[in-house]
N, C-alpha and C. Protein backbone atom coordinates (compact mmCIF):
# COMPACT_ATOMS: atom_id res chain seq x y z
N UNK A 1 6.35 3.48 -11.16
CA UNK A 1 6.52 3.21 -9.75
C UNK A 1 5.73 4.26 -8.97
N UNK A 2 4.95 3.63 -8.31
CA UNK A 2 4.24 4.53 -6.86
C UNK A 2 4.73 4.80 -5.53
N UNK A 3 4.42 5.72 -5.31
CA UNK A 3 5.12 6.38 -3.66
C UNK A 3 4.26 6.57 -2.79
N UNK A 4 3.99 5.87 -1.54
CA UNK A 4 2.77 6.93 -0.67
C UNK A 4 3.45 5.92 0.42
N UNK A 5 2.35 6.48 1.61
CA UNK A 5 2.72 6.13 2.72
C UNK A 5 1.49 5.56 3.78
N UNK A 6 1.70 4.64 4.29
CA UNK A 6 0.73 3.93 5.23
C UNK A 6 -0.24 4.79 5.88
N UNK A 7 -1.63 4.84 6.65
CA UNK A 7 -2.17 6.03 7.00
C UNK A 7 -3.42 4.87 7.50
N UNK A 8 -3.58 3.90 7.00
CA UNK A 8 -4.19 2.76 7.84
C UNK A 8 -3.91 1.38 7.54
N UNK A 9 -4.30 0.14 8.55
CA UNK A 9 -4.19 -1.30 8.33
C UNK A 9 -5.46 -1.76 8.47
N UNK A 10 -5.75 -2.32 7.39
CA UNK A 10 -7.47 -3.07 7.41
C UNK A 10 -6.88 -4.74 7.53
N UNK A 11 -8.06 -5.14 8.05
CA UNK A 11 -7.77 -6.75 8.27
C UNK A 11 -9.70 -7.24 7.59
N UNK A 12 -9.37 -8.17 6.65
CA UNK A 12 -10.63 -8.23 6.26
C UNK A 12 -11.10 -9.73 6.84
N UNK A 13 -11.84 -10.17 7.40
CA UNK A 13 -12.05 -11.24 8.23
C UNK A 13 -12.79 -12.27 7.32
N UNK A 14 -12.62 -13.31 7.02
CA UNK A 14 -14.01 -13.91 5.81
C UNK A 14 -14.30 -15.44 7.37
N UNK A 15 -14.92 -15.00 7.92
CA UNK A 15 -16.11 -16.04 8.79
C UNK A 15 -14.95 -16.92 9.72
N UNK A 16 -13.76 -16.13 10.27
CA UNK A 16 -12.34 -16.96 10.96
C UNK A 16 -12.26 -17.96 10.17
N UNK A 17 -12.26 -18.18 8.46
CA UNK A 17 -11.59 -19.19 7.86
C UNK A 17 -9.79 -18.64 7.48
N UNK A 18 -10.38 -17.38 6.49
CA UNK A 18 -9.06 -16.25 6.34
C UNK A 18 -9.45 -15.36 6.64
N UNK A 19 -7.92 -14.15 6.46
CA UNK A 19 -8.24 -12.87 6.44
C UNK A 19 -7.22 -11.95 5.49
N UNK A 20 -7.60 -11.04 4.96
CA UNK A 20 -6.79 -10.37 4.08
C UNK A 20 -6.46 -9.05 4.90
N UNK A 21 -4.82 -8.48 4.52
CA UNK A 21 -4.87 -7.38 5.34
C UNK A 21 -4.26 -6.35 4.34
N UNK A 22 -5.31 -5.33 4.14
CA UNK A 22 -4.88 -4.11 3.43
C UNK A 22 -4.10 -3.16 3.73
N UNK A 23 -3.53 -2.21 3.09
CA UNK A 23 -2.69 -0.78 3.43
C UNK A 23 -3.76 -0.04 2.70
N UNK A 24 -4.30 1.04 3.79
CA UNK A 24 -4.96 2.52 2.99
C UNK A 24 -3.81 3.30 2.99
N UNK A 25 -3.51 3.90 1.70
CA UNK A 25 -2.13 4.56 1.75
C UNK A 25 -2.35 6.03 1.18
N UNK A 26 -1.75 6.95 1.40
CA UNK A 26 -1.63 8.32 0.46
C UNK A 26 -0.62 8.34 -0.55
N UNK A 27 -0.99 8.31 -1.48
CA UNK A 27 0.04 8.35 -3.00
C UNK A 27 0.17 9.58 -3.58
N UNK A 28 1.42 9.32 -3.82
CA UNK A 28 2.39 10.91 -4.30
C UNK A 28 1.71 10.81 -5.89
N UNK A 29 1.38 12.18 -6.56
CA UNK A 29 1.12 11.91 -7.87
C UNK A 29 2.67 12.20 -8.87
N UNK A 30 2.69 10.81 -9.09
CA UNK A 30 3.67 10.55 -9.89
C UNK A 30 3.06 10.72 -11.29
N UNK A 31 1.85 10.81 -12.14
CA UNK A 31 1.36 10.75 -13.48
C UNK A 31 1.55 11.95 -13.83
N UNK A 32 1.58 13.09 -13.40
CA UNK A 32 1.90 14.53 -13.64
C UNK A 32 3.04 14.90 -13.40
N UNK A 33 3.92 14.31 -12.82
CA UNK A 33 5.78 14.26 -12.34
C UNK A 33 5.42 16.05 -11.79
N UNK A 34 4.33 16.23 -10.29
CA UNK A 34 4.38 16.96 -9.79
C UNK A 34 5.31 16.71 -8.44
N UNK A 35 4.57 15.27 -8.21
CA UNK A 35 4.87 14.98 -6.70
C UNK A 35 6.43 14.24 -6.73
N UNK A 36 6.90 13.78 -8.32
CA UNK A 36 8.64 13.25 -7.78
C UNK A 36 9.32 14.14 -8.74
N UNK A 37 10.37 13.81 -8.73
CA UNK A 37 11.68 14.50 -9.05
C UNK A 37 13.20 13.37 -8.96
N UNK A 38 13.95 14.05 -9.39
CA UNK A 38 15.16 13.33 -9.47
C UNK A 38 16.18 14.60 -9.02
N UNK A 39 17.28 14.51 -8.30
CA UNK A 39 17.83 15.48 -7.80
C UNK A 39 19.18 15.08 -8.63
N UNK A 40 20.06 16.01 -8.49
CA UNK A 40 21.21 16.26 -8.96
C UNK A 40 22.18 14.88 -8.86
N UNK A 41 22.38 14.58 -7.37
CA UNK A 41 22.66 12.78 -7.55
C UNK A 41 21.96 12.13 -7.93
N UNK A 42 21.28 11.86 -8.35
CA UNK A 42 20.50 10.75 -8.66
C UNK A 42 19.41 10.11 -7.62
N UNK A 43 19.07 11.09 -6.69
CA UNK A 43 18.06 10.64 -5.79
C UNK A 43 16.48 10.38 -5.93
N UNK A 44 16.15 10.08 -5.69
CA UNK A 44 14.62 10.27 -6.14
C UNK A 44 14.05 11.13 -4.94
N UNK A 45 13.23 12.16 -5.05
CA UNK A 45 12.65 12.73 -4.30
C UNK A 45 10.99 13.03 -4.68
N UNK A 46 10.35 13.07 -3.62
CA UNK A 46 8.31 13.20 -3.13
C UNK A 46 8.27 14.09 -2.29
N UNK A 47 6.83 14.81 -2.96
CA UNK A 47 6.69 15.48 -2.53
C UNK A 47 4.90 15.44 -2.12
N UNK A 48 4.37 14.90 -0.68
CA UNK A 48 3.09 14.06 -0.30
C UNK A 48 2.12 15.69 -0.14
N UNK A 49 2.39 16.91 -1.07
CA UNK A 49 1.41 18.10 -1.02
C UNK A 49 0.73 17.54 -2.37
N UNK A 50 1.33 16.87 -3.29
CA UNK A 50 0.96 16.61 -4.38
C UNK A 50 -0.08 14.93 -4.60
N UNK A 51 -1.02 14.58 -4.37
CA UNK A 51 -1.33 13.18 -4.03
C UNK A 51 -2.86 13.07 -5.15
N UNK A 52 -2.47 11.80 -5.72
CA UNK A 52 -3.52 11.35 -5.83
C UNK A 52 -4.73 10.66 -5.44
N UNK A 53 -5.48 9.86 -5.75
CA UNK A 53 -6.28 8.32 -5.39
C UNK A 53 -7.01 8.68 -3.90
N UNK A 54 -7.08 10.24 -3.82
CA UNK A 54 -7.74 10.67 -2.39
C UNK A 54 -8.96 10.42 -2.12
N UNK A 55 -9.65 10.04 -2.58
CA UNK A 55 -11.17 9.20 -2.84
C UNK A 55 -12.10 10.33 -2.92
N UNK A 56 -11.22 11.45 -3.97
CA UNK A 56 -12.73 12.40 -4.14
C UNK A 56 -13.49 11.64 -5.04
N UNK A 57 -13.15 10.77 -5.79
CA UNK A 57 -13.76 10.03 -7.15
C UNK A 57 -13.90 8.30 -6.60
N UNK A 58 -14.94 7.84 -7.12
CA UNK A 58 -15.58 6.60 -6.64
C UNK A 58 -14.07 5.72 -7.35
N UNK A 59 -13.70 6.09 -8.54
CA UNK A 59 -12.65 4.74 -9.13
C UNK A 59 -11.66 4.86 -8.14
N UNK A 60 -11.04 6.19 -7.25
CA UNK A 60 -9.62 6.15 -6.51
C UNK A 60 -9.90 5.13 -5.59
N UNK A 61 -8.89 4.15 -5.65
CA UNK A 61 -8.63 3.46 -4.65
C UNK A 61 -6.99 3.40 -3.50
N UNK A 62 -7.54 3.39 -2.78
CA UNK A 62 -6.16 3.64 -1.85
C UNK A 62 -5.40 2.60 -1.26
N UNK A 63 -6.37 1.63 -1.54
CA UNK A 63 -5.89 -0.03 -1.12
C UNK A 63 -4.52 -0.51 -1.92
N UNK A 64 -3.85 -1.08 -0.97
CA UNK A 64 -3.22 -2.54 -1.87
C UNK A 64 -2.82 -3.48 -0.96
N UNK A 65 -2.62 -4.71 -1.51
CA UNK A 65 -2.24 -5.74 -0.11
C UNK A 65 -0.79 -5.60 0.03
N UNK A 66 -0.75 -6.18 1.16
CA UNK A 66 0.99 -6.02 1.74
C UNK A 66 1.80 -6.85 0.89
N UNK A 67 1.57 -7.51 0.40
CA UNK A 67 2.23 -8.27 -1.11
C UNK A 67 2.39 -7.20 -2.10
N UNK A 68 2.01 -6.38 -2.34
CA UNK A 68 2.27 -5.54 -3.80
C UNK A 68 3.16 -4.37 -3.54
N UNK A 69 3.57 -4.46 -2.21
CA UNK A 69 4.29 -3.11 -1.82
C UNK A 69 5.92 -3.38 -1.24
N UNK A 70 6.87 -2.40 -1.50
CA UNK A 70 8.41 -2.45 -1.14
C UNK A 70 8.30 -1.75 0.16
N UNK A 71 8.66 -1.88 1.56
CA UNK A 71 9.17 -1.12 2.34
C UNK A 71 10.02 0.23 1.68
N UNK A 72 9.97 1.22 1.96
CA UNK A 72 11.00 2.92 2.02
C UNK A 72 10.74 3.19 3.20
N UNK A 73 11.38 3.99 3.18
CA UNK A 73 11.13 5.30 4.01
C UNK A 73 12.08 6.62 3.30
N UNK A 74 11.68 7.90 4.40
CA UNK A 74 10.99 8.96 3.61
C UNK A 74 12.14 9.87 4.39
N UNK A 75 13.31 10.50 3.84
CA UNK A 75 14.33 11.49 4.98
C UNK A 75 13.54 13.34 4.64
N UNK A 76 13.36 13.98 5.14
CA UNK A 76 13.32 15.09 4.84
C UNK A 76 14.42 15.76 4.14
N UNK A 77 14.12 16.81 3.04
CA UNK A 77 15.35 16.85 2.59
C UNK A 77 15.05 18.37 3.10
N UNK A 78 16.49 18.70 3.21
CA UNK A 78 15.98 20.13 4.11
C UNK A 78 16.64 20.98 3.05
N UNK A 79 17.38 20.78 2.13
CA UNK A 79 17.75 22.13 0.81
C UNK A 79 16.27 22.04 0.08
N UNK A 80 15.07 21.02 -0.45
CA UNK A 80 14.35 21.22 -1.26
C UNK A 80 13.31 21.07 -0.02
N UNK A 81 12.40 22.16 0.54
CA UNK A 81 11.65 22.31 1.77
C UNK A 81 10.47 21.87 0.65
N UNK A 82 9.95 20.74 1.30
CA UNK A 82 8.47 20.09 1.61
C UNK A 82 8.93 18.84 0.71
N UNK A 83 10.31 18.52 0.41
CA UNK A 83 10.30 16.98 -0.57
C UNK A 83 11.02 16.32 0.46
N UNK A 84 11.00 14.95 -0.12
CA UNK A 84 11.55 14.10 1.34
C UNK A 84 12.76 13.20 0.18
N UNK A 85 13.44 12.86 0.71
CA UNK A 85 14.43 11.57 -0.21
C UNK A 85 13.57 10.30 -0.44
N UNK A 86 14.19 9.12 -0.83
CA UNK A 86 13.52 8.18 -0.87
C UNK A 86 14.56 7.17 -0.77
N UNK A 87 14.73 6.71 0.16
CA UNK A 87 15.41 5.21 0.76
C UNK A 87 14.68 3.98 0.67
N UNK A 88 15.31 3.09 0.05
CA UNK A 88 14.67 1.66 -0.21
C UNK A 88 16.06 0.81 0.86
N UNK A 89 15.55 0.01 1.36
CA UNK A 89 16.29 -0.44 2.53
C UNK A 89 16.22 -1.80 1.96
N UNK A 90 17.41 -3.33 2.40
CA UNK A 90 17.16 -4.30 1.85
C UNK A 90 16.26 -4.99 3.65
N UNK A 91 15.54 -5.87 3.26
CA UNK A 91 14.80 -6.28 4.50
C UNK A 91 15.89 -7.20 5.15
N UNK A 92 15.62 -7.32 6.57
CA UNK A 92 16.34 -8.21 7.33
C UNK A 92 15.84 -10.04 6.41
N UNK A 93 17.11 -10.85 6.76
CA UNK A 93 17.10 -12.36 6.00
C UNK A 93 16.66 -12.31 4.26
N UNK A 94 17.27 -11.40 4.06
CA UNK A 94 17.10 -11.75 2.74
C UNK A 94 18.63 -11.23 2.03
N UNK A 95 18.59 -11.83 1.01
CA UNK A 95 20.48 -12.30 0.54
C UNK A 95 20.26 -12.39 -1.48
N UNK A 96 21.51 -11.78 -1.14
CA UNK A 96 21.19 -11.52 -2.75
C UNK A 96 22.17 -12.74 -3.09
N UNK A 97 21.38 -13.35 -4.06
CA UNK A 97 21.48 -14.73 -5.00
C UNK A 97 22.17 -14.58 -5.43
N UNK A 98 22.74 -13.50 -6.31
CA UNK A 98 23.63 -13.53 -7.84
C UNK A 98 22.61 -13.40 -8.88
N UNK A 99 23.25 -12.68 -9.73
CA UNK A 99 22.58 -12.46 -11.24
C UNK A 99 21.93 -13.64 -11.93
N UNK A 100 22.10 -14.63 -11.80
CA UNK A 100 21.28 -15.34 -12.45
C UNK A 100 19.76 -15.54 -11.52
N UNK A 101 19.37 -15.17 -10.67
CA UNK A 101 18.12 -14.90 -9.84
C UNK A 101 17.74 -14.22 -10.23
N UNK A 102 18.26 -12.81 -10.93
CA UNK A 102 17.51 -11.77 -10.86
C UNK A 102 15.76 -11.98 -11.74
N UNK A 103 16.08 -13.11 -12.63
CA UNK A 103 15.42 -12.93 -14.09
C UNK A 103 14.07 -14.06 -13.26
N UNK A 104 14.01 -14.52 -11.88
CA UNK A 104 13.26 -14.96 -11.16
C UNK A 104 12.11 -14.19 -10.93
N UNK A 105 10.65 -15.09 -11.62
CA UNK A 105 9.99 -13.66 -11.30
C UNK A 105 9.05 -14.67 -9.82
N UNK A 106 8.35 -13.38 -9.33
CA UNK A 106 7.87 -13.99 -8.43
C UNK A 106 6.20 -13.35 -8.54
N UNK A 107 5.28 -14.62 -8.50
CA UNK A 107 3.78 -14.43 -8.70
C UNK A 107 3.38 -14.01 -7.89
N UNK A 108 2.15 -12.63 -7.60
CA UNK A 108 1.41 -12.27 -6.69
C UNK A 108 0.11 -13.57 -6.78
N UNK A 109 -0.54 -13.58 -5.55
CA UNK A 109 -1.12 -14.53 -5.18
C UNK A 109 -2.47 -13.85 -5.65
N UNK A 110 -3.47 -14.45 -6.02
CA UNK A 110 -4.67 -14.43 -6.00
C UNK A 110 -5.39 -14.38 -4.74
N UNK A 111 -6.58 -13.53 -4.53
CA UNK A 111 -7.22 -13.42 -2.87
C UNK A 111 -8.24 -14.86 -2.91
N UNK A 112 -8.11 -15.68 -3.47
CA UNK A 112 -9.32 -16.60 -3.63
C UNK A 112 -8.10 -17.58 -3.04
N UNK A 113 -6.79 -17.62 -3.59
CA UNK A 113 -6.43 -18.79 -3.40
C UNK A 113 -5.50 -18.41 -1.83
N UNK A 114 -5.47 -17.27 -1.04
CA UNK A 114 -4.87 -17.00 0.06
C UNK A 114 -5.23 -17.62 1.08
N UNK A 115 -6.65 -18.38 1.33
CA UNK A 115 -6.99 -19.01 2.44
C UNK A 115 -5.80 -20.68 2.12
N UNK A 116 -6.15 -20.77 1.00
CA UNK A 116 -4.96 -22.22 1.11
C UNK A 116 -4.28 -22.20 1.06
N UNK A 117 -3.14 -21.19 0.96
CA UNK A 117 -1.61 -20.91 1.44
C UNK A 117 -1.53 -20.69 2.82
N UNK A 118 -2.41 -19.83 2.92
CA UNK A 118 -2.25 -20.50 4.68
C UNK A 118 -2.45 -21.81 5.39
N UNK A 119 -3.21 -22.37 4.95
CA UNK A 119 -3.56 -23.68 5.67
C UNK A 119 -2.89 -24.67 5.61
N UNK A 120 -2.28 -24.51 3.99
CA UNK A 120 -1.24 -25.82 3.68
C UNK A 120 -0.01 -25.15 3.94
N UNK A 121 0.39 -24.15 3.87
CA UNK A 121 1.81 -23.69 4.18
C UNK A 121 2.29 -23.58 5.40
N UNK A 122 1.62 -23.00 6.40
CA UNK A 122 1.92 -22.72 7.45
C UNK A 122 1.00 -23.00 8.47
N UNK A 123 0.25 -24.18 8.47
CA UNK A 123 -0.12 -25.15 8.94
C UNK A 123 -1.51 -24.14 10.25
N UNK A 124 -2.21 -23.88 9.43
CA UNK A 124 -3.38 -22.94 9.85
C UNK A 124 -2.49 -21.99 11.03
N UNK A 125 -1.61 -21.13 11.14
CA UNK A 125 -1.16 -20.38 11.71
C UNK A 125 -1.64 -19.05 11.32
N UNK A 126 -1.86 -17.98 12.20
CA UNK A 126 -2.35 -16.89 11.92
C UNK A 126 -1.25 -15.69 11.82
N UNK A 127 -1.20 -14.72 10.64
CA UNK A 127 -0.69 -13.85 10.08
C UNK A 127 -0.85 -12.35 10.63
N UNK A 128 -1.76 -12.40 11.20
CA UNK A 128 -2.10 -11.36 11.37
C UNK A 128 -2.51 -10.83 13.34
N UNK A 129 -2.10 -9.57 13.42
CA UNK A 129 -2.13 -9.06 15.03
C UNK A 129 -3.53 -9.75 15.63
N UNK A 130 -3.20 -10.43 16.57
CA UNK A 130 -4.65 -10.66 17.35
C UNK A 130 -3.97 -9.77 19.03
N UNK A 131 -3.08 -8.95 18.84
CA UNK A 131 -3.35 -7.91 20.11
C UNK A 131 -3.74 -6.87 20.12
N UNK A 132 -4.47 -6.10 19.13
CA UNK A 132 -5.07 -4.66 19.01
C UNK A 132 -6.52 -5.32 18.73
N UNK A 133 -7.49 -4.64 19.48
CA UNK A 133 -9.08 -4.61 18.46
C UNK A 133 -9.42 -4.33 16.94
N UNK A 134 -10.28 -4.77 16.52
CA UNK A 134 -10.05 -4.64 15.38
C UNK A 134 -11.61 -3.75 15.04
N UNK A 135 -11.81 -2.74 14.24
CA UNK A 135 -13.08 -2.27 13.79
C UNK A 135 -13.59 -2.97 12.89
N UNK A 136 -15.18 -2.94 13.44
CA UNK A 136 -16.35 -3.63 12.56
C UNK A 136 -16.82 -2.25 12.02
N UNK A 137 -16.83 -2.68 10.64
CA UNK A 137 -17.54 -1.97 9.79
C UNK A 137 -18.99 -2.33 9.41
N UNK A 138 -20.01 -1.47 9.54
CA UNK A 138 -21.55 -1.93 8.87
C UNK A 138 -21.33 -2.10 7.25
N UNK A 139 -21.75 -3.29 6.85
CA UNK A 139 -21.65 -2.74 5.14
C UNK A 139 -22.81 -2.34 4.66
N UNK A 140 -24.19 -2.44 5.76
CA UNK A 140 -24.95 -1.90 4.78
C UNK A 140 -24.85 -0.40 4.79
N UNK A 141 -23.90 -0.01 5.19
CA UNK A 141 -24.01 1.72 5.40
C UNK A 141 -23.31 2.59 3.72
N UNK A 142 -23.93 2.77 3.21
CA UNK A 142 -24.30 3.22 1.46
C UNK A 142 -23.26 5.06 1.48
N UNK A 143 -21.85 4.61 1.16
CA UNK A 143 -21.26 5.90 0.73
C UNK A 143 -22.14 6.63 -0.55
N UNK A 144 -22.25 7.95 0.09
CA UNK A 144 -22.74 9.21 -1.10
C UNK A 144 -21.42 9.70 -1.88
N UNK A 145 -21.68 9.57 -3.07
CA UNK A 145 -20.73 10.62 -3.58
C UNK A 145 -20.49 11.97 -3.73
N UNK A 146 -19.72 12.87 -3.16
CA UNK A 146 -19.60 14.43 -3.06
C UNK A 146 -21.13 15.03 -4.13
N UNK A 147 -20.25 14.49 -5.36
CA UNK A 147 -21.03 15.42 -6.28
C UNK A 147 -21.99 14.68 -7.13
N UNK A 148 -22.76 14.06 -6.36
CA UNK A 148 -23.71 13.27 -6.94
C UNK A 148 -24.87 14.24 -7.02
N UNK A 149 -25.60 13.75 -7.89
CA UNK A 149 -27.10 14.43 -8.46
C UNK A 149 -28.10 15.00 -7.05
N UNK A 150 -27.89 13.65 -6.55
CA UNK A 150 -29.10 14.02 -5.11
C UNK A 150 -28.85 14.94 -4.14
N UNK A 151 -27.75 15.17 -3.73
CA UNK A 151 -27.09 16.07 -3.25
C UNK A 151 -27.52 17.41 -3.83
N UNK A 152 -27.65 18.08 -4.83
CA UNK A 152 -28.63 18.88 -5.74
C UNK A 152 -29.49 19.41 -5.46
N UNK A 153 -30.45 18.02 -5.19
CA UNK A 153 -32.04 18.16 -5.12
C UNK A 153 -32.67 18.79 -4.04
């Protein structure tokens, strides 16, 4: 399980047919069990000094879509200074089934097939904020890597 926290919202536009909307997030490094912990109750606690996927390295990615992620939030814990608790909240309209649901799994969607869940599901309705501006990115603009060769020269 991963921990981080929102830090931007991308909306990816494909020609006003669809659009995909990302989370750039900061992730606690959980692979080194620097950044969590387990406290005496049984809490889970993060600690966001410790982070991975910071994009010093071309593979970190910071993305994921809003489908792959649980709502938390984050209490400060003030006996362990700089870790926070970790609260998982149940979302508003949603109702627990009973145990025989649990074993329900539920498929993440493919980005190819997201333009036709919208169209046939919810009858070309749009998902996403059309009251904030949104930034255009150039793509031909060519990221350097820190420690690339040319940089060197």
């Amino acid at each position: 399980m991963y921990y981080g926290r929102i830090i931007d919202i991308i909306e990816v536009d494909y020609y006003n047919r669809f659009s995909v909307v990302l989370f750039k997030c900061e992730w606690v490094d959980v692979t080194r069990g620097k950044g969590v912990q387990t406290d005496k109750y049984g809490l889970n606690l993060v600690n966001f000094s410790h982070q991975i996927h910071k994009g010093d390295k071309v593979e970190d990615d910071p993305f994921v879509f809003a489908n792959q992620v649980d709502q938390v939030f984050y209490i400060n814990d003030h006996i362990n200074e700089g870790w926070s608790v970790v609260m998982k909240m149940k979302p508003r309209d949603v109702f627990d089934m009973g145990d025989e649901w649990n074993d329900v799994e539920c498929d993440h969607y493919h980005v190819s097939t997201v333009a036709e869940l919208f169209n046939n599901a919810y009858n070309k309705k749009s998902w996403t904020r059309r009251d904030q501006e949104g930034i255009t990115v150039d793509a031909a603009t060519i990221y350097t890597c820190p420690n690339s060769d040319e940089e060197n020269e």
